[in-house]
C-alpha atoms as a PDB file:
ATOM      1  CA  UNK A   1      78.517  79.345 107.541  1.00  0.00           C
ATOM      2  CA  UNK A   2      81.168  76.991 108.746  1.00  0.00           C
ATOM      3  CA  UNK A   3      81.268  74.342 106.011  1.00  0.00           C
ATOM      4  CA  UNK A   4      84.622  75.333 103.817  1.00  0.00           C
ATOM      5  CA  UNK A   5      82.875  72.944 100.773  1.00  0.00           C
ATOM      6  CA  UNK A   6      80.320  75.285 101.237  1.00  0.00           C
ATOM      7  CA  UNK A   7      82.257  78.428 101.919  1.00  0.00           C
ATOM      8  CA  UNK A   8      84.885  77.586  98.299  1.00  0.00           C
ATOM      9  CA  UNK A   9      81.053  77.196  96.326  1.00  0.00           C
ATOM     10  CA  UNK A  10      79.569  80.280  97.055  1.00  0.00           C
ATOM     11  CA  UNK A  11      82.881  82.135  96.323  1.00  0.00           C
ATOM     12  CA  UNK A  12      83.645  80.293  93.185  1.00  0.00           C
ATOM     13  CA  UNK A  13      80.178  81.400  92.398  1.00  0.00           C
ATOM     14  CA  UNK A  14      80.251  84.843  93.615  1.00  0.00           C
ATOM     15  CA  UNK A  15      83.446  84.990  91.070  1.00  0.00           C
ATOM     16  CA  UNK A  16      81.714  83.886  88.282  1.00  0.00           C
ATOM     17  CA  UNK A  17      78.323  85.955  88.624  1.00  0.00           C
ATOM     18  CA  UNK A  18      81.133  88.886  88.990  1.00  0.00           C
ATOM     19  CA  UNK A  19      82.774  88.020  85.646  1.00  0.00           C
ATOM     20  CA  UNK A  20      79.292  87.107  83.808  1.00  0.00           C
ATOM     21  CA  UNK A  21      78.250  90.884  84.965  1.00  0.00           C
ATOM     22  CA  UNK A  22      81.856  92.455  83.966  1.00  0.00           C
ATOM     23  CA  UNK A  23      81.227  90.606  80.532  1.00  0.00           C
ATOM     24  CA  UNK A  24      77.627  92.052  79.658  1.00  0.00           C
ATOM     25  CA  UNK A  25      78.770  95.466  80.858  1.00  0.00           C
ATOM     26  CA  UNK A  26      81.719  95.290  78.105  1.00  0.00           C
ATOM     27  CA  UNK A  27      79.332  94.041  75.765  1.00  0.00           C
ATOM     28  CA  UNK A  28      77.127  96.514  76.598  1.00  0.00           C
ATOM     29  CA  UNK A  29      79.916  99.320  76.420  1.00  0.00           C
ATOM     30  CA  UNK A  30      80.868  98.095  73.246  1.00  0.00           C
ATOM     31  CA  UNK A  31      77.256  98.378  71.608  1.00  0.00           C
ATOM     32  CA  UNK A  32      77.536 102.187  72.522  1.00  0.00           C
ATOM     33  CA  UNK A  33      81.090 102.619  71.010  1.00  0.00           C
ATOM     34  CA  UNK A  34      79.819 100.851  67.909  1.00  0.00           C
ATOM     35  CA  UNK A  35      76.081 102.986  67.941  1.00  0.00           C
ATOM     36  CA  UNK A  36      73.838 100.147  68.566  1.00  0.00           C
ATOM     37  CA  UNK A  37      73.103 101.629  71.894  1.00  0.00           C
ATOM     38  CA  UNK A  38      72.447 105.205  72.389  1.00  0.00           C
ATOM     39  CA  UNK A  39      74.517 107.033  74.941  1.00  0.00           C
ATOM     40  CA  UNK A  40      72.177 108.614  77.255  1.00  0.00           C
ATOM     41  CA  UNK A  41      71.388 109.133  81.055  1.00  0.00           C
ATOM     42  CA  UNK A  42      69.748 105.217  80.715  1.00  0.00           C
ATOM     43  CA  UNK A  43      73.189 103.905  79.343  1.00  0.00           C
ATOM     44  CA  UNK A  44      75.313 105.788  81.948  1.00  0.00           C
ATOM     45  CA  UNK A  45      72.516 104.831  84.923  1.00  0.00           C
ATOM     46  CA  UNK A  46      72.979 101.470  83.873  1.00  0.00           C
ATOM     47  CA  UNK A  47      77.007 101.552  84.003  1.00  0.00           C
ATOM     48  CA  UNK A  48      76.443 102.848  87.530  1.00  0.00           C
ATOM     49  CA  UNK A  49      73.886 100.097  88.579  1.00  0.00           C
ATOM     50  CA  UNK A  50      76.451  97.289  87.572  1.00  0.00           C
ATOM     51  CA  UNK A  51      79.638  98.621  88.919  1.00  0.00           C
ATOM     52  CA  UNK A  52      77.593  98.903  92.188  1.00  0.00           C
ATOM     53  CA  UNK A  53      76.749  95.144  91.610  1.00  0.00           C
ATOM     54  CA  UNK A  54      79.917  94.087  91.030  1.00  0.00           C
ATOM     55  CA  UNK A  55      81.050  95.866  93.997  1.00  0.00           C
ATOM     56  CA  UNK A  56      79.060  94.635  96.149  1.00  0.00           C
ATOM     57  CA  UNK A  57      79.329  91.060  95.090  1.00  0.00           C
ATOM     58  CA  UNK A  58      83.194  91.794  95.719  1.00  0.00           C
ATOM     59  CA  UNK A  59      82.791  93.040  99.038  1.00  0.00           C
ATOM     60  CA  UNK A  60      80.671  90.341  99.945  1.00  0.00           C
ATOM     61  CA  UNK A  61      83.310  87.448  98.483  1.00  0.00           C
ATOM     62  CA  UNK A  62      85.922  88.861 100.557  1.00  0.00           C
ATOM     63  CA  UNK A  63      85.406  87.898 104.084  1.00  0.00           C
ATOM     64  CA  UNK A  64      83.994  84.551 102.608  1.00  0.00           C
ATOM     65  CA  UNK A  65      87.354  84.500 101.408  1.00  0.00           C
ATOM     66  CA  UNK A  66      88.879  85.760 104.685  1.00  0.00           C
ATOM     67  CA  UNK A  67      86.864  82.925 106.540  1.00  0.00           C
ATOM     68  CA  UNK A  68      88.428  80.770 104.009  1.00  0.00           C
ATOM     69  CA  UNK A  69      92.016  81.043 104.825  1.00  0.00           C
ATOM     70  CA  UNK A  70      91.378  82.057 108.414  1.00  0.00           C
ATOM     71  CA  UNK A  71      88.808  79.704 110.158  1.00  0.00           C
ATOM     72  CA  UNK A  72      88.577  81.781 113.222  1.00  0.00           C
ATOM     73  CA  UNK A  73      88.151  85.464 111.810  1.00  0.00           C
ATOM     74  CA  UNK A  74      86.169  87.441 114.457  1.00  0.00           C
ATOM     75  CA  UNK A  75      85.030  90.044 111.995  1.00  0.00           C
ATOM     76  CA  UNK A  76      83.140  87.649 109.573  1.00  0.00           C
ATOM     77  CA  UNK A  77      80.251  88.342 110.989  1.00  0.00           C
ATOM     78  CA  UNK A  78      80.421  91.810 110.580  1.00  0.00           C
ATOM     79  CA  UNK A  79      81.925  92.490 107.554  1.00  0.00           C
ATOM     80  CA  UNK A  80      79.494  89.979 106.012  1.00  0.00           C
ATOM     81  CA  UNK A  81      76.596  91.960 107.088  1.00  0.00           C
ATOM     82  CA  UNK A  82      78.025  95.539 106.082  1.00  0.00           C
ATOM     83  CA  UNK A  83      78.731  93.759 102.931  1.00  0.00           C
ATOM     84  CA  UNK A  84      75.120  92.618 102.080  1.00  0.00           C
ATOM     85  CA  UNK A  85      73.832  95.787 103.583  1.00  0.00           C
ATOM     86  CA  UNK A  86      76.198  98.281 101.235  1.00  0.00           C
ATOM     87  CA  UNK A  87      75.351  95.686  97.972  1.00  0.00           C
ATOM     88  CA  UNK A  88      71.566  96.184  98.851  1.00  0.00           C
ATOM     89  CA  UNK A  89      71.919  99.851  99.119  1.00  0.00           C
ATOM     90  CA  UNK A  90      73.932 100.265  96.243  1.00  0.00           C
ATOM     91  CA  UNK A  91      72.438  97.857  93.810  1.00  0.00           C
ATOM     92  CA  UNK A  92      68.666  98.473  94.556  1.00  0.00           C
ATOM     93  CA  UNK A  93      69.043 102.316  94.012  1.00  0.00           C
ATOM     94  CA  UNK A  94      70.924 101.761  91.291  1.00  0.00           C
ATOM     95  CA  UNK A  95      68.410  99.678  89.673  1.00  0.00           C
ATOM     96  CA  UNK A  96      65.930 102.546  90.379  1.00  0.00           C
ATOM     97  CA  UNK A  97      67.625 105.079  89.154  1.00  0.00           C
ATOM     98  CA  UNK A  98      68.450 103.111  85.545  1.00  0.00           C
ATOM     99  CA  UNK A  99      64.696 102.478  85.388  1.00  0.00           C
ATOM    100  CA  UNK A 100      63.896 105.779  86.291  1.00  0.00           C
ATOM    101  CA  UNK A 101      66.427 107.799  84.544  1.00  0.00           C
ATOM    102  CA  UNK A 102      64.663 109.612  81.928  1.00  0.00           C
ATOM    103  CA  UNK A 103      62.096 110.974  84.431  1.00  0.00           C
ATOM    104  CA  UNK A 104      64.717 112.243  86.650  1.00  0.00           C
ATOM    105  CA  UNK A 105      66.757 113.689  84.001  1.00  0.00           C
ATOM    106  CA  UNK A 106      63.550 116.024  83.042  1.00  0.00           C
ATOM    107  CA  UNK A 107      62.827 116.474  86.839  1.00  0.00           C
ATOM    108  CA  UNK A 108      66.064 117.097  88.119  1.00  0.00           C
ATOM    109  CA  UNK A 109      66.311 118.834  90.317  1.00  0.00           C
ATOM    110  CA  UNK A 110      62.811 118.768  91.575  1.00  0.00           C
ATOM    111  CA  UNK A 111      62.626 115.054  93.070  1.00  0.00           C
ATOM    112  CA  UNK A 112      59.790 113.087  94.725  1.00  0.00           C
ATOM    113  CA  UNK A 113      59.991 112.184  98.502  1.00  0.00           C
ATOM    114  CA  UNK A 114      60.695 108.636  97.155  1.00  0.00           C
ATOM    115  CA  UNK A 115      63.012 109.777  94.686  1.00  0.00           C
ATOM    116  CA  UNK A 116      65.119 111.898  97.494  1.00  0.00           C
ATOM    117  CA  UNK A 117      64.896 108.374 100.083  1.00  0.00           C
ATOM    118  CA  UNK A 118      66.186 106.414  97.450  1.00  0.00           C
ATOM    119  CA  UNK A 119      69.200 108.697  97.007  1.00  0.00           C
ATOM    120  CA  UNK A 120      70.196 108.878 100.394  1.00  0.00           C
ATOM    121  CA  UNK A 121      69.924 105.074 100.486  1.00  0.00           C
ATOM    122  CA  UNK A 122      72.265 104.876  97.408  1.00  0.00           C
ATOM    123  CA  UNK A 123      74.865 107.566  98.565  1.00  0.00           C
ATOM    124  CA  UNK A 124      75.255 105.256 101.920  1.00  0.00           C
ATOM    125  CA  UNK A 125      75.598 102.407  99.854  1.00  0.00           C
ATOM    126  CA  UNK A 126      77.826 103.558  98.126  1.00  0.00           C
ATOM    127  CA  UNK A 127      80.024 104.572 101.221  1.00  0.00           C
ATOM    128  CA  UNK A 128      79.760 101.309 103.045  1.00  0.00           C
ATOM    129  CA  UNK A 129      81.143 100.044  99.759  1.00  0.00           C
ATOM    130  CA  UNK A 130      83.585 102.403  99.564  1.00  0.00           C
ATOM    131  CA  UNK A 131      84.857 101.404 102.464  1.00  0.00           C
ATOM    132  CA  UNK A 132      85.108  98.176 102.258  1.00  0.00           C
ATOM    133  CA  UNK A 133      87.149  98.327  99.246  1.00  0.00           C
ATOM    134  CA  UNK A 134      89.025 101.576  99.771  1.00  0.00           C
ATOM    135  CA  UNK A 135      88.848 101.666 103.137  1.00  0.00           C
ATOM    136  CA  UNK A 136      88.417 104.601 106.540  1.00  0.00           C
ATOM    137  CA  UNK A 137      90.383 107.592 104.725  1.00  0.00           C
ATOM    138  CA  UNK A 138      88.583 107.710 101.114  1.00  0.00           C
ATOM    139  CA  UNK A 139      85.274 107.165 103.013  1.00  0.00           C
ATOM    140  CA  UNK A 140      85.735 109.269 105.337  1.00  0.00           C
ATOM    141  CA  UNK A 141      86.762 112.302 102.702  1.00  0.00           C
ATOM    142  CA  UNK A 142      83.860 111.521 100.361  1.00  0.00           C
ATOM    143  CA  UNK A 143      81.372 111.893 103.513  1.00  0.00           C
ATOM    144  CA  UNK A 144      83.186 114.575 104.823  1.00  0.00           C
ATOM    145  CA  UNK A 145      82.312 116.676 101.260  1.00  0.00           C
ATOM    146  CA  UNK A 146      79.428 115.348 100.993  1.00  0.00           C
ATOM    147  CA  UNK A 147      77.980 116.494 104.644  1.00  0.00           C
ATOM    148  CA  UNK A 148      79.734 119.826 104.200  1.00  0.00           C
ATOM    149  CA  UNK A 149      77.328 120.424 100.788  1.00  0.00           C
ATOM    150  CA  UNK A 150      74.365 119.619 103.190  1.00  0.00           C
ATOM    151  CA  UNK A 151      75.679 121.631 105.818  1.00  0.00           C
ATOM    152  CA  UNK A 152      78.318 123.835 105.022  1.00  0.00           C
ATOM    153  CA  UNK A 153      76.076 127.188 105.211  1.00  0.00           C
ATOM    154  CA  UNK A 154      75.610 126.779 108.555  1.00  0.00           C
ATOM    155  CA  UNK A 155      79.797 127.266 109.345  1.00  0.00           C
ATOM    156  CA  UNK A 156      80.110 131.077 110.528  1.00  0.00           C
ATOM    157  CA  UNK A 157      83.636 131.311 108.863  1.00  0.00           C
ATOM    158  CA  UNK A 158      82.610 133.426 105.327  1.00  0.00           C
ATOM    159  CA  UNK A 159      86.127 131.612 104.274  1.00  0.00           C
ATOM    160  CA  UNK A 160      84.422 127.884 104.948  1.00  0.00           C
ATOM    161  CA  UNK A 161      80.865 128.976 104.724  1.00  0.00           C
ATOM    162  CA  UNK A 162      78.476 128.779 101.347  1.00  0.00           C
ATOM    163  CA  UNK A 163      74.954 129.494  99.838  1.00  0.00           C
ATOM    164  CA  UNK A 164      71.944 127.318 101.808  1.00  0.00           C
ATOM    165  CA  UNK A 165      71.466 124.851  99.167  1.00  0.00           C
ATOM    166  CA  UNK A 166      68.256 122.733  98.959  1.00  0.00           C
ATOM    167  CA  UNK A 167      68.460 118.693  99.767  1.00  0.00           C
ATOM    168  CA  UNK A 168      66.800 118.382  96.214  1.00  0.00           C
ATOM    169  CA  UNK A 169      69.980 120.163  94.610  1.00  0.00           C
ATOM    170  CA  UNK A 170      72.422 118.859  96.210  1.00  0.00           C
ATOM    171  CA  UNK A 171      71.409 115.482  95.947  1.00  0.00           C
ATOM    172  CA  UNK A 172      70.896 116.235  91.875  1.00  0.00           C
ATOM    173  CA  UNK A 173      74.813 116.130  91.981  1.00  0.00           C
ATOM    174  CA  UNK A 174      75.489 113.451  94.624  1.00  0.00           C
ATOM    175  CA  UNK A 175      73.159 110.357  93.160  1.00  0.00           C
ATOM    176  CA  UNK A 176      70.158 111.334  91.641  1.00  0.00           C
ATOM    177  CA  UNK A 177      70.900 113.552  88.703  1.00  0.00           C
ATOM    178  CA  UNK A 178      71.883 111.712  85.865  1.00  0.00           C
ATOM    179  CA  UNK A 179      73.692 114.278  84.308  1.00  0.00           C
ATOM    180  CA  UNK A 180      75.273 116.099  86.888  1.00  0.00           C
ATOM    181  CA  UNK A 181      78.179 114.975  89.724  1.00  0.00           C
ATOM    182  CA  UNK A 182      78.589 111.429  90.027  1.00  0.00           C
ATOM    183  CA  UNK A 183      77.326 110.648  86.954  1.00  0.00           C
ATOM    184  CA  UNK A 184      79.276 113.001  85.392  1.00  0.00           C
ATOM    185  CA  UNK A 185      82.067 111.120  86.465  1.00  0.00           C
ATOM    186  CA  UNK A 186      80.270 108.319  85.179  1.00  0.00           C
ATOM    187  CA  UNK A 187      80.322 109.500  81.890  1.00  0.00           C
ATOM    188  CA  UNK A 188      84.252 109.573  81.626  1.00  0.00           C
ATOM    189  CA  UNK A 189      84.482 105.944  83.191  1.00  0.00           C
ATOM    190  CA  UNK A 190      81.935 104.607  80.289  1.00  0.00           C
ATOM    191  CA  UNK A 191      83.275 106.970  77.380  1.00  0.00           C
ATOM    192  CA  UNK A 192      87.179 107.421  78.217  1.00  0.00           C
ATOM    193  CA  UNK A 193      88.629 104.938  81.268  1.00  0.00           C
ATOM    194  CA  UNK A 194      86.705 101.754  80.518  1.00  0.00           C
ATOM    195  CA  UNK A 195      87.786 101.465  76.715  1.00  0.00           C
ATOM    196  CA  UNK A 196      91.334 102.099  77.621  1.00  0.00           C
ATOM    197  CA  UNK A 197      91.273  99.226  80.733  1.00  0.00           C
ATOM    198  CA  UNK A 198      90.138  96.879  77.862  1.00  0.00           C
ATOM    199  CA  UNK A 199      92.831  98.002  76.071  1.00  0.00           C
ATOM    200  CA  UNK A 200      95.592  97.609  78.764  1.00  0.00           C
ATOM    201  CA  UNK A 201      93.764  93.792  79.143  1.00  0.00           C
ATOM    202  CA  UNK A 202      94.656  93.310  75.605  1.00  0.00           C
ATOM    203  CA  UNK A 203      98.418  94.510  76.357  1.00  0.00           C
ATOM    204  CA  UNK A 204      98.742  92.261  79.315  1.00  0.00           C
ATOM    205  CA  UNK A 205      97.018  89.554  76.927  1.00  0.00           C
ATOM    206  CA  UNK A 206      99.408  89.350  74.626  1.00  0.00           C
ATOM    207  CA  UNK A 207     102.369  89.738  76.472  1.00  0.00           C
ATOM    208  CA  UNK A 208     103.666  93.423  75.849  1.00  0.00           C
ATOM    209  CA  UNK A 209     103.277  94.806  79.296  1.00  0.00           C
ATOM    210  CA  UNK A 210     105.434  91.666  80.514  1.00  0.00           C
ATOM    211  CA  UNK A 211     108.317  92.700  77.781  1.00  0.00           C
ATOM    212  CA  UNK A 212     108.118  96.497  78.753  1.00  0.00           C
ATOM    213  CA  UNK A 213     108.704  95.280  82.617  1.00  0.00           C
ATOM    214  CA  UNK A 214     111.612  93.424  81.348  1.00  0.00           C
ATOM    215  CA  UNK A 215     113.166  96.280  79.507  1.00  0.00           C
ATOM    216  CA  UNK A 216     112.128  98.605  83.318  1.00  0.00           C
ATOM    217  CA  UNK A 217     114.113  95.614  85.368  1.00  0.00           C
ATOM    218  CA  UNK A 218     117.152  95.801  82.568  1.00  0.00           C
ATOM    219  CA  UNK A 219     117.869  99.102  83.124  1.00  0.00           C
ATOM    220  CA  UNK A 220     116.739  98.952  86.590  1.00  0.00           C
ATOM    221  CA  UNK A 221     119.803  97.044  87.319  1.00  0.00           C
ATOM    222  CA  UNK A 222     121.990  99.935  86.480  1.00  0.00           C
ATOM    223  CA  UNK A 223     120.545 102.961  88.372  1.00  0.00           C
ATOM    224  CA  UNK A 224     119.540 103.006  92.238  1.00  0.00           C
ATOM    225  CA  UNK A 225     116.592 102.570  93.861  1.00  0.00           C
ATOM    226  CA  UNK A 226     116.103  98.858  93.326  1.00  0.00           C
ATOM    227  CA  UNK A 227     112.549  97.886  92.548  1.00  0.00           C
ATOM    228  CA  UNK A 228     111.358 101.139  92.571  1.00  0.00           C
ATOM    229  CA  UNK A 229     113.883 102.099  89.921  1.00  0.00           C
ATOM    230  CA  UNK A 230     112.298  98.713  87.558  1.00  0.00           C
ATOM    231  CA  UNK A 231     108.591  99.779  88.570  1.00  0.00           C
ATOM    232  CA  UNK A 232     109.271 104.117  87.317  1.00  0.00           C
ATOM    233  CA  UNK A 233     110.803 102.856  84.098  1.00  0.00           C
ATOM    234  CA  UNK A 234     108.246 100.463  83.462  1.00  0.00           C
ATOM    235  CA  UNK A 235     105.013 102.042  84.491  1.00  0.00           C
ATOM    236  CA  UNK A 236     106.278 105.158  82.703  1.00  0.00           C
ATOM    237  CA  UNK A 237     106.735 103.398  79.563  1.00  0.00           C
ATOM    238  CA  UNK A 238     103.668 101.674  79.249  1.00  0.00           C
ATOM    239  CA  UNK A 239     102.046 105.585  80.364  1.00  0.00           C
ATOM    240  CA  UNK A 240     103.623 107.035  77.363  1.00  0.00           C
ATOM    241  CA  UNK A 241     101.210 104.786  75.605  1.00  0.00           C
ATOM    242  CA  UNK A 242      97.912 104.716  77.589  1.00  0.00           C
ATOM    243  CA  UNK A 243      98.140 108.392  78.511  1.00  0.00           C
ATOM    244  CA  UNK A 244      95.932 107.739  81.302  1.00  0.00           C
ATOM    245  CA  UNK A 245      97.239 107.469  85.135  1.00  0.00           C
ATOM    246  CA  UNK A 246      94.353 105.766  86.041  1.00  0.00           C
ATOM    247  CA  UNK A 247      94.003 102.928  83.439  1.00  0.00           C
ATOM    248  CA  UNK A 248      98.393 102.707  83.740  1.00  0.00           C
ATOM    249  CA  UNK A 249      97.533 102.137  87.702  1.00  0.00           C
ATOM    250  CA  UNK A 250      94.580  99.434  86.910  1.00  0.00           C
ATOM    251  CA  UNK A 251      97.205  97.669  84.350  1.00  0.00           C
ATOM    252  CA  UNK A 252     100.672  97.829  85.731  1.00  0.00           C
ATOM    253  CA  UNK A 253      99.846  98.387  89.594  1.00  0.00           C
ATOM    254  CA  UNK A 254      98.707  94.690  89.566  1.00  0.00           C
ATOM    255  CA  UNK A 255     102.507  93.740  88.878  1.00  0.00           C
ATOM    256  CA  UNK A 256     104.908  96.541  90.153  1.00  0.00           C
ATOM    257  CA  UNK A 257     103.251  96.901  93.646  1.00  0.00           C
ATOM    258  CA  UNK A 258     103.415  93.175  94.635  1.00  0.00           C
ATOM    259  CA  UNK A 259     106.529  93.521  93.148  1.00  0.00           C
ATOM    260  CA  UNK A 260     107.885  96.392  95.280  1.00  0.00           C
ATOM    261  CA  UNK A 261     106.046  95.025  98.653  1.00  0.00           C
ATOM    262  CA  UNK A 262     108.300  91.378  98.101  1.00  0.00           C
ATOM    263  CA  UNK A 263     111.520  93.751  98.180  1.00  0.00           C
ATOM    264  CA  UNK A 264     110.682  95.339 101.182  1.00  0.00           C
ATOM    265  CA  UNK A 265     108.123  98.429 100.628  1.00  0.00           C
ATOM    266  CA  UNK A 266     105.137  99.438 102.339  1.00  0.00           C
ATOM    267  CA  UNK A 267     102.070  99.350 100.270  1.00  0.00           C
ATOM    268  CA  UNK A 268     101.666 102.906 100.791  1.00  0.00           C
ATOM    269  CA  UNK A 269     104.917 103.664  99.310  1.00  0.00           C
ATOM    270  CA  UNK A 270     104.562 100.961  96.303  1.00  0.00           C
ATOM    271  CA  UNK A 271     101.042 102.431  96.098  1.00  0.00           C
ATOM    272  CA  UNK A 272     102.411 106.452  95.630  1.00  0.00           C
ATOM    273  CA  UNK A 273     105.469 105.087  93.947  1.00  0.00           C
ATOM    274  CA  UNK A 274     103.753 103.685  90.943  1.00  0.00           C
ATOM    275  CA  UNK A 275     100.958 106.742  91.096  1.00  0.00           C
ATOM    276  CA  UNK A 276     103.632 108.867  90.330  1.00  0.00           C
ATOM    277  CA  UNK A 277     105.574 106.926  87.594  1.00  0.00           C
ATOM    278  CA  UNK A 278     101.788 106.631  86.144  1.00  0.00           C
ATOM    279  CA  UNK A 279     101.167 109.921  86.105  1.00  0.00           C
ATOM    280  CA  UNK A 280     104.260 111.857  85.067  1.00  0.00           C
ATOM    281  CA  UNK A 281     104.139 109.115  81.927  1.00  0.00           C
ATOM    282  CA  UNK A 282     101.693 111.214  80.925  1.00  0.00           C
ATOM    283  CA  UNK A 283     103.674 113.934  80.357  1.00  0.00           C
ATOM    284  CA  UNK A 284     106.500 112.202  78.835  1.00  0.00           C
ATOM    285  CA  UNK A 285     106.989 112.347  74.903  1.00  0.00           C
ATOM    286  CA  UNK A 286     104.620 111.611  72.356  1.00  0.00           C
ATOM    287  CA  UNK A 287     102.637 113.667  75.140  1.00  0.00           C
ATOM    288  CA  UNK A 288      99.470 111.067  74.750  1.00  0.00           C
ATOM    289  CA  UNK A 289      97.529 112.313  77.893  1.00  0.00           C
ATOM    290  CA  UNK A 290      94.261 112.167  77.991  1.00  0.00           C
ATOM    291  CA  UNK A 291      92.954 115.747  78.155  1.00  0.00           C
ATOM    292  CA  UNK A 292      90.053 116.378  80.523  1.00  0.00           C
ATOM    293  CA  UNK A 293      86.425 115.235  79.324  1.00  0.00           C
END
């Protein structure tokens, strides 16, 4: 793929296909908020199945993009091919388990062979994708946790050692139990996170995350620490309000951290800098945190 025409089309389309996915899944969402669509292990499966499809699409517009500005990067190649790889992995067992999902609900945790292959293909799809996004050190954790759950019975140490736990139970929690582990996590990103991102989208929309910003860089000015200084006072304003560190990241972190990097910070220390304003927001009065689910 050496054409740029070609190279700007298929990531203009990419784009798109993301944003016509991210639009049914609100929809979607919204149906269930509303009670046109029930909220079971089907709706959550399917959640799953098109975040991984988004994902992937992601992953794989990025070293288009990548090839784009940089005509001569040596890891196109590579990262191209992880990137279809982790979307096929990711995508195809999530469609299975969204088609599948009331049976393995009832059958969890006693899964087919198939059932168990198309688990372990998911779970690495969901790494390589993890990776790609997050990059080496979340992988590497996540894997780490998830071998030790395999494994960890056979550590000597009674302090690091646990119970011998059979591949059919531990992979009801990592992928294929649709009520259990990652999906329970699931279930907080459909029920709690996702309807307060669309509400930070409306903030940004119409304007009032801009005008709290202001207000952070105002009085900013006056106390040190520079850009830091603006980004605490404004994440932790808007935090007060959304109560959640994780949607406050999603909606300020886009403006703050770029912010902080063009005066001179690492993105590591932008990155923990507005983490923490996010989260001790939280805590700030009216108190709005979200409690857990």
């Amino acid at each position: 793929m050496t054409d740029p025409t070609l190279q700007a089309r298929l990531s203009r389309w990419l784009r798109r296909s993301n944003g016509i996915v991210g639009l049914a899944l609100t929809v979607w969402v919204t149906a269930a908020l509303f009670g046109l669509v029930r909220s079971s292990s089907l709706h959550y499966a399917i959640f799953v199945f098109a975040c991984m499809f988004m994902a992937g699409l992601a992953a794989i517009r990025a070293p288009i993009d990548m090839r784009i500005v940089d005509p001569g990067y040596r890891w196109f190649g590579l990262r191209m091919g992880l990137s279809l790889f982790g979307f096929l992995l990711a995508s195809a067992g999530g469609l299975y388990i969204a088609i599948h999902a009331g049976r393995l609900e009832v059958e969890a945790p006693f899964f087919a062979q198939t059932d168990m292959l198309v688990g372990y293909g998911f779970t690495l799809g969901v790494l390589i994708l993890t990776w790609l996004h997050w990059g080496a050190v979340m992988t590497l954790m996540v894997a780490a946790s998830i071998v030790y759950f395999f494994f960890g019975h056979l550590l000597e140490s009674p302090l690091l050692s646990h119970p011998r736990y059979e591949p059919e139970f531990v992979m009801n929690y990592i992928g294929l139990g649709t009520t259990q582990g990652f999906f329970w996590f699931a279930q907080t990103a459909v029920d709690d996170i996702y309807y307060l991102v669309l509400y930070a989208s409306v903030l940004l929309g119409i304007g009032m995350l801009a005008a709290i910003l202001e207000l952070g860089k105002a009085l900013g000015n006056r106390v040190p620490g520079g850009a830091a200084g603006t980004a605490v006072l404004g994440s932790g304003a808007v935090s007060m309000v959304m109560g959640v560190a994780v949607s406050n990241v999603v909606l300020t972190g886009r403006m703050t951290i770029p912010m902080m990097k063009r005066y001179g910070y690492s993105p590591a220390m932008a990155g923990a800098i507005e983490a923490a304003a996010s989260t001790s927001g939280q805590i700030m009065p009216p108190v709005l945190g979200s409690p857990p689910s």
